[in-house]
Protein backbone atom coordinates (compact mmCIF):
# COMPACT_ATOMS: atom_id res chain seq x y z
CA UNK A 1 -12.16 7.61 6.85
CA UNK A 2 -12.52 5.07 4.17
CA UNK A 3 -13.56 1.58 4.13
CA UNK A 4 -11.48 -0.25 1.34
CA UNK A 5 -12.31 -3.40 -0.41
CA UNK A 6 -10.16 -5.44 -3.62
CA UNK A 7 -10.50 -8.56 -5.83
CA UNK A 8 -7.74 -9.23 -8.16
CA UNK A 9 -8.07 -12.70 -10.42
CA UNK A 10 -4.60 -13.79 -12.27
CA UNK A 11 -4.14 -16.49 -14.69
CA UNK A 12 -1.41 -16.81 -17.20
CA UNK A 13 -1.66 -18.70 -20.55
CA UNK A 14 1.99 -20.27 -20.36
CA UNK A 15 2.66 -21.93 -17.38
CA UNK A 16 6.44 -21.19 -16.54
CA UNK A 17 8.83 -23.66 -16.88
CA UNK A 18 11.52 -22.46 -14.72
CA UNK A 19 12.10 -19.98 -11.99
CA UNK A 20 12.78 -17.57 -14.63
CA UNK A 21 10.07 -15.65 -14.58
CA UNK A 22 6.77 -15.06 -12.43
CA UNK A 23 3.78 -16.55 -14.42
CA UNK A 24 0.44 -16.51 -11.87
CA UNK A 25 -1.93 -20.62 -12.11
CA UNK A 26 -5.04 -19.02 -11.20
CA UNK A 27 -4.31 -16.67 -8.72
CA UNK A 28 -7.26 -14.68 -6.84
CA UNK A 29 -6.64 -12.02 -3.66
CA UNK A 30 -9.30 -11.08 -2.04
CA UNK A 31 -8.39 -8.09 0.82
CA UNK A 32 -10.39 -5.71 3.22
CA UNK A 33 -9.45 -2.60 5.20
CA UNK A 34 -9.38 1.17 6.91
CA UNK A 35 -8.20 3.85 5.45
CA UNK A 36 -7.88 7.44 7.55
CA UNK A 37 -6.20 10.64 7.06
CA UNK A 38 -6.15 14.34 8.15
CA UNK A 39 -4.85 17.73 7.83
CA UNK A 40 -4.16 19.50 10.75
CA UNK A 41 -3.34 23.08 10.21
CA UNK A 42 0.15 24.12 11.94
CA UNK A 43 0.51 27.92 10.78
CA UNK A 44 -0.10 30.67 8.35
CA UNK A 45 0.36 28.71 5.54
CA UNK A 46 1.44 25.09 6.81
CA UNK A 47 -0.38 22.07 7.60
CA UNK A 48 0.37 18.96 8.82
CA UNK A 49 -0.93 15.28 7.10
CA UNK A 50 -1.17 12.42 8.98
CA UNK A 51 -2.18 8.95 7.03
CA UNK A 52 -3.02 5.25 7.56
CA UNK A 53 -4.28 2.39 5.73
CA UNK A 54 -4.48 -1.32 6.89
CA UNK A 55 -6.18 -3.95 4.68
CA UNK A 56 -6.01 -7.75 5.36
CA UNK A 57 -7.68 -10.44 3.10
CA UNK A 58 -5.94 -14.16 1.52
CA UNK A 59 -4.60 -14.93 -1.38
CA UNK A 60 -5.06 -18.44 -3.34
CA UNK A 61 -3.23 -19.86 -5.61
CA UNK A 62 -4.74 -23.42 -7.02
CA UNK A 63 -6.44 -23.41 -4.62
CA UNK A 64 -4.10 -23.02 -1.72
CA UNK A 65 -5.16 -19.98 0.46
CA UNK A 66 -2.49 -17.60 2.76
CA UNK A 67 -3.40 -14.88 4.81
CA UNK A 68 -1.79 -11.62 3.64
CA UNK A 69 -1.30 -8.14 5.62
CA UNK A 70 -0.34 -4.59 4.57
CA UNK A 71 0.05 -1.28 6.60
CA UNK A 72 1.17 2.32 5.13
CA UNK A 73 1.87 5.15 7.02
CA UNK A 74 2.46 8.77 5.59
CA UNK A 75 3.68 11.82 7.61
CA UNK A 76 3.98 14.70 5.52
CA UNK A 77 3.95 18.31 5.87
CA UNK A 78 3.02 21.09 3.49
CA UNK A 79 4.37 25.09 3.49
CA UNK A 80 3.09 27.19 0.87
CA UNK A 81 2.97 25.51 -2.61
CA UNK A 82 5.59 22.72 -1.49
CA UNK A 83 4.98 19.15 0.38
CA UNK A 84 7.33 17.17 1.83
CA UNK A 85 6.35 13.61 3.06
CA UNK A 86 7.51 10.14 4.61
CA UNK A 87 5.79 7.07 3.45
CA UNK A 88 6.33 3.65 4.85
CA UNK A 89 4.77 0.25 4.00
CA UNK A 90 4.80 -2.71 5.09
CA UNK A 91 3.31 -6.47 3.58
CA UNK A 92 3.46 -9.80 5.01
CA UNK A 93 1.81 -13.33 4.22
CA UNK A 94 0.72 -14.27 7.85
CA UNK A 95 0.62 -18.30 8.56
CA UNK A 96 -3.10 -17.22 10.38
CA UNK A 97 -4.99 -14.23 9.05
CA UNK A 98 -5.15 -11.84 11.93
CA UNK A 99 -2.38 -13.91 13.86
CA UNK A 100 0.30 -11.08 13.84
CA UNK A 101 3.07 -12.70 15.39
CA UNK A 102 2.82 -15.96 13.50
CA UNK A 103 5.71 -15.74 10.69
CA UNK A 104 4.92 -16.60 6.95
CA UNK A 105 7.08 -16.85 4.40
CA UNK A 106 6.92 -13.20 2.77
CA UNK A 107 7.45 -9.64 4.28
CA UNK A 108 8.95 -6.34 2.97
CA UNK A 109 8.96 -3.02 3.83
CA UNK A 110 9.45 0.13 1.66
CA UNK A 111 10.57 3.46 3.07
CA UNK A 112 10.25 6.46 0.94
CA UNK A 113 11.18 10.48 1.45
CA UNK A 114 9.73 13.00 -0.91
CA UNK A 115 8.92 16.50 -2.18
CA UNK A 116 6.46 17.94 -4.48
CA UNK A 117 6.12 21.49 -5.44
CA UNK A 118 3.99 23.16 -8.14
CA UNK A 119 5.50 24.16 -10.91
CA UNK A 120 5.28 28.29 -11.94
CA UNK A 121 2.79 28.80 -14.42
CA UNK A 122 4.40 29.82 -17.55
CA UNK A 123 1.87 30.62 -20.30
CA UNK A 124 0.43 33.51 -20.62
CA UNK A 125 -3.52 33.35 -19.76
């Protein structure tokens, strides 16, 4: 178990002059959280690996603060040198910070399926 903590200050030079492009006016997010994970063992040479993380913090912007929210999940499973996983996210501004039901204006969610293996050593020692 972790405990997880982030401050993140943006400012741009150029203030934007359309909607062009995304140019931060003094920007600060502040966030706080849990992280946990584990390995449970599931055979010979398999394990199981179960993860979560939720953090929770605002974010100003000129001085205008909005509560923000983010949860990951990870399910993966390992056999021999090869992993495969499932990773999901989700982030949301909040109109209350720890109001879960109240609706801001931002959300998204990411779903992701992957594999990693190691690669066969091929130098000579």
């Amino acid at each position: 178990m972790n405990l997880l903590g982030n401050i993140v200050y943006q400012d741009s030079t150029n203030a934007a002059t359309n909607d062009d492009y995304y140019a931060p006016e003094e920007e600060l997010l502040a966030t706080g959280g849990m992280m946990a994970s584990t390995w449970i063992p599931v055979g010979d040479a398999s394990n199981l690996n179960l993860g979560l993380r939720a953090v929770a913090g605002m974010a100003w912007e000129e001085g205008a603060g909005e509560p923000k929210l983010e949860i990951e999940g990870n399910l993966g499973i390992s056999k021999g040198d090869s992993y495969y996983y499932l990773r999901s996210v989700y982030n949301a501004s909040l109109e209350e910070l720890f109001s879960f039901t109240s609706g801001g204006e931002y959300w998204s969610f990411y779903l992701g399926l992957g594999f990693s293996s190691q690669l066969p050593r091929l130098l000579a020692p």
